[in-house]
Every structure is written in structure tokens, then in C-alpha cells.
Protein backbone atom coordinates (compact mmCIF):
# COMPACT_ATOMS: atom_id res chain seq x y z
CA UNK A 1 -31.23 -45.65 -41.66
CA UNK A 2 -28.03 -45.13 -43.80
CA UNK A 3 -29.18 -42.50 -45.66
CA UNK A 4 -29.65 -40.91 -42.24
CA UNK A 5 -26.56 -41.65 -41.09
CA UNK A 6 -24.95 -40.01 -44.32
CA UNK A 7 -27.02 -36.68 -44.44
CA UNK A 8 -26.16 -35.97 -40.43
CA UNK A 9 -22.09 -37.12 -41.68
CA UNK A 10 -22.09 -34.55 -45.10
CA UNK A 11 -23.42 -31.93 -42.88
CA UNK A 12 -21.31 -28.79 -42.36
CA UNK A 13 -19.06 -28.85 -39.71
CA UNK A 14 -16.71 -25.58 -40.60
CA UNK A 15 -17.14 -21.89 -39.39
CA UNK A 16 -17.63 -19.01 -41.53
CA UNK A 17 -15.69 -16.34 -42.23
CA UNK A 18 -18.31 -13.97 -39.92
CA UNK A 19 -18.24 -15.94 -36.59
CA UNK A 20 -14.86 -16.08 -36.58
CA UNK A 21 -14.74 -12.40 -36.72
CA UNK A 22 -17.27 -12.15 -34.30
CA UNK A 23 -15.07 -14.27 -32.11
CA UNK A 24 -12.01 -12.20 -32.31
CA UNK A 25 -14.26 -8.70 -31.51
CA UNK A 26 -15.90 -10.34 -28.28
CA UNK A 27 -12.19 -11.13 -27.47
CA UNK A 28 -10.71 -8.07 -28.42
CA UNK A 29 -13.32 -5.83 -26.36
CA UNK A 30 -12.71 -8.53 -23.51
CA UNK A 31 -8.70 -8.23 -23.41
CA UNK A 32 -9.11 -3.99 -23.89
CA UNK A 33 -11.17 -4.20 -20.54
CA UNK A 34 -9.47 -6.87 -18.20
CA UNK A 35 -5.41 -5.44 -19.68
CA UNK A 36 -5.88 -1.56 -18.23
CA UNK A 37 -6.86 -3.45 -14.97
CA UNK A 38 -3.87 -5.87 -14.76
CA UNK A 39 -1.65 -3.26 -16.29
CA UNK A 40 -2.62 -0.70 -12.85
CA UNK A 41 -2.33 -3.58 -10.90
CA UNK A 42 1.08 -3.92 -11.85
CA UNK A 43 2.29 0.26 -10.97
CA UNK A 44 0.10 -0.36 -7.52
CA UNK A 45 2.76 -3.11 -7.09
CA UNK A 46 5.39 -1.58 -7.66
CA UNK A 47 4.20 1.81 -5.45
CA UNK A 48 3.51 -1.10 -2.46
CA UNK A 49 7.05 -2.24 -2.85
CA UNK A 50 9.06 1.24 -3.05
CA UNK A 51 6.97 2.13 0.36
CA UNK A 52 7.89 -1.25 1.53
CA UNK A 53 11.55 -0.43 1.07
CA UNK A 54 11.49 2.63 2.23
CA UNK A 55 9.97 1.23 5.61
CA UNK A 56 12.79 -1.21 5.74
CA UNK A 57 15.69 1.37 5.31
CA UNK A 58 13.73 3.79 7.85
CA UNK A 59 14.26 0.86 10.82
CA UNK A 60 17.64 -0.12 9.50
CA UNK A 61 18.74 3.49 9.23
CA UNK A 62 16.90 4.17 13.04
CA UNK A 63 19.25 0.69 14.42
CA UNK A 64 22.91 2.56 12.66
CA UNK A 65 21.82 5.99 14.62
CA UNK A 66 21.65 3.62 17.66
CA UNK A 67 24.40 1.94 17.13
CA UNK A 68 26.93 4.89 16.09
CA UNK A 69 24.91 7.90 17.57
CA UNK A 70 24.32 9.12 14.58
CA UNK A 71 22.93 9.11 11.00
CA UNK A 72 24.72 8.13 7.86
CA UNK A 73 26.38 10.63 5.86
CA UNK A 74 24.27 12.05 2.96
CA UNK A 75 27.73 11.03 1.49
CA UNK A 76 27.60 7.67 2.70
CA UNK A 77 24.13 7.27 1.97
CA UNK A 78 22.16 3.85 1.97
CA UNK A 79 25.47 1.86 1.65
CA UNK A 80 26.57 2.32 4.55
CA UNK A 81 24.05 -0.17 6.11
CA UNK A 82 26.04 -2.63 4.31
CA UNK A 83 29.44 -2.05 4.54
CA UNK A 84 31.18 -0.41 7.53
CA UNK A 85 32.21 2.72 5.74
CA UNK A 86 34.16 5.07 8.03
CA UNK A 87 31.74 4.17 11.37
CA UNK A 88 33.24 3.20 14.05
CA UNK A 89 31.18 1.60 16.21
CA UNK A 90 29.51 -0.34 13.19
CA UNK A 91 27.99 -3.75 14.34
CA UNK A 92 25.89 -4.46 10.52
CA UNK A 93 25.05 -5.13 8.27
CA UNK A 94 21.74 -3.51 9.10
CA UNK A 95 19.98 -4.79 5.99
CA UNK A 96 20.52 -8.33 4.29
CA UNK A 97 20.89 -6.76 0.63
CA UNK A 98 22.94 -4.38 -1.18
CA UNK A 99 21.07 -1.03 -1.45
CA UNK A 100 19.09 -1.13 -5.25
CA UNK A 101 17.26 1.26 -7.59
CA UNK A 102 13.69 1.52 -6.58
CA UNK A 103 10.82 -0.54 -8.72
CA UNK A 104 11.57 1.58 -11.78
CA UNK A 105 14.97 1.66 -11.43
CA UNK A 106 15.75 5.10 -10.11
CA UNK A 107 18.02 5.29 -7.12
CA UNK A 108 16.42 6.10 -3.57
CA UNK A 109 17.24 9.46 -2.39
CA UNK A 110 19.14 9.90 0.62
CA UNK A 111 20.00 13.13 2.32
CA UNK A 112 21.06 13.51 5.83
CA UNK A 113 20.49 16.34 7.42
CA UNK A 114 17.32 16.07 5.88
CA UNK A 115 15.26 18.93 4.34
CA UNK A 116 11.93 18.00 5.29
CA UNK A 117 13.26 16.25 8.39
CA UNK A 118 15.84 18.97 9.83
CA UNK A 119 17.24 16.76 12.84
CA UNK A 120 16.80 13.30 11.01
CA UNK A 121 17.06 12.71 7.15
CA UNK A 122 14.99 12.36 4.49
CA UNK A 123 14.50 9.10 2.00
CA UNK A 124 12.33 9.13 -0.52
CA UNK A 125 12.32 7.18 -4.55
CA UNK A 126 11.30 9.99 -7.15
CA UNK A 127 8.00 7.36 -8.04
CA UNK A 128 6.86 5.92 -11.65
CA UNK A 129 7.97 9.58 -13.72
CA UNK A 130 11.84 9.70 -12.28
CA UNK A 131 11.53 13.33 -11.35
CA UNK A 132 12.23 14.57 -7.70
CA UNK A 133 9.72 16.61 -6.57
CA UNK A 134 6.86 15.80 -8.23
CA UNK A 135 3.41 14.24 -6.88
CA UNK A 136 4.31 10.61 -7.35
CA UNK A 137 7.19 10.63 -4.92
CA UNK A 138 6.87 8.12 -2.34
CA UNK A 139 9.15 9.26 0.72
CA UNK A 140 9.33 9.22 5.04
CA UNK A 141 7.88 12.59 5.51
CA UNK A 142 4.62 12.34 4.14
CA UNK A 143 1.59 11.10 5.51
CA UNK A 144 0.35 9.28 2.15
């Protein structure tokens, strides 16, 4: 029964050199799959929040026209939801947070009168490539 015992213990217990290898390309062709997803995932995100934002300025913007019977200044632009800037009637702040960049860090766009919205204004954050104008834009005029 020892010598049993001894053959099953001197056995080898150590992976070789090709299953480890095999390992790492099963987990390499895993990660190149499942990362592209998580990595769209991520500028879907980020395309949900600018939209998001945009939504929130649009009512905030829509309660300072009640308010003050008018639009904000393209010179005033977003910040003067925060701070009373030369309104007169101002009863804000109309949104909770200081006006930032959009998800990539661009500034949002404000222009009132607006081009695309001649007797309102137009808002919009020049999207993942940082160029106005382009496809990507995410803005209040468009229906996407």
C-alpha cells in the first residue's frame, strides 16, 4: 500500500510550458472580444449623459425665460442659471451645479438667438470628436 501511496505522491503535479500558453491565448481572444464591448459601453454613457444635461439646461433655461421674460444672453450663456448676472427679476439658481464641460470635456454651446431655433436658442455639446458641426453633435434641435 506504501508503494502506492508514493507513486500517486512523486507524480507530476506542474504545468508545461504549452498549457500555459494555451491558457494565456483562450484569455487573450476572450479579453479582445468582451473589451470593444465594455469600451462602447462606456462612449454610449457618456452620449446618455451629455443628452441628459442638455435636457436639464433646456427646463432650467425654459423656468429663467419665465421668470425674466426672456432668454439668457448668448453672452451670459449657461452661467447665468447660477448666478444672477445682470437679470433682474432673477429668483435661481435654476440648476443645483455650476455649468461644466460636457462628458469629454468640451464646453456646451450656447447661443441665444439661436440659429437653428430663431425665436429660442440653441444648446448643443460638439459630441466624442470636439468639432461643432459634425455628425456626433448631440443638441435641442434635433430629433435624434
Amino acid at each position: 500500500m506504501k508503494s502506492e501511496i508514493s507513486k500517486f505522491k512523486s507524480g507530476r503535479h506542474a504545468f508545461t510550458l504549452i498549457e500555459l500558453l494555451l491558457v494565456l491565448v483562450i484569455l487573450a481572444v476572450l479579453a479582445a472580444v468582451v473589451v470593444p464591448k465594455f469600451t462602447h459601453r462606456s462612449e454610449e454613457a457618456k452620449i446618455a449623459a451629455a443628452k441628459a444635461d442638455i435636457a436639464a439646461f433646456d427646463v432650467a433655461i425654459d423656468a429663467y425665460e419665465i421668470d425674466n421674460s426672456r432668454f439668457p444672453t448668448s453672452d451670459e450663456g449657461l452661467n447665468a442659471l447660477v448666478t444672477a448676472g445682470s437679470a433682474t427679476a432673477w429668483k435661481g439658481p435654476y440648476i443645483k451645479r455650476a455649468v461644466t464641460n460636457d462628458p469629454w470635456g468640451h464646453p456646451y454651446v450656447y447661443r441665444a438667438p439661436g440659429q437653428h431655433n430663431p425665436t429660442g436658442y440653441d444648446l448643443s455639446s460638439s459630441g466624442p470628436d470636439g468639432r461643432e458641426g459634425t455628425d456626433d453633435d448631440i443638441d435641442n434641435w434635433s430629433k435624434r
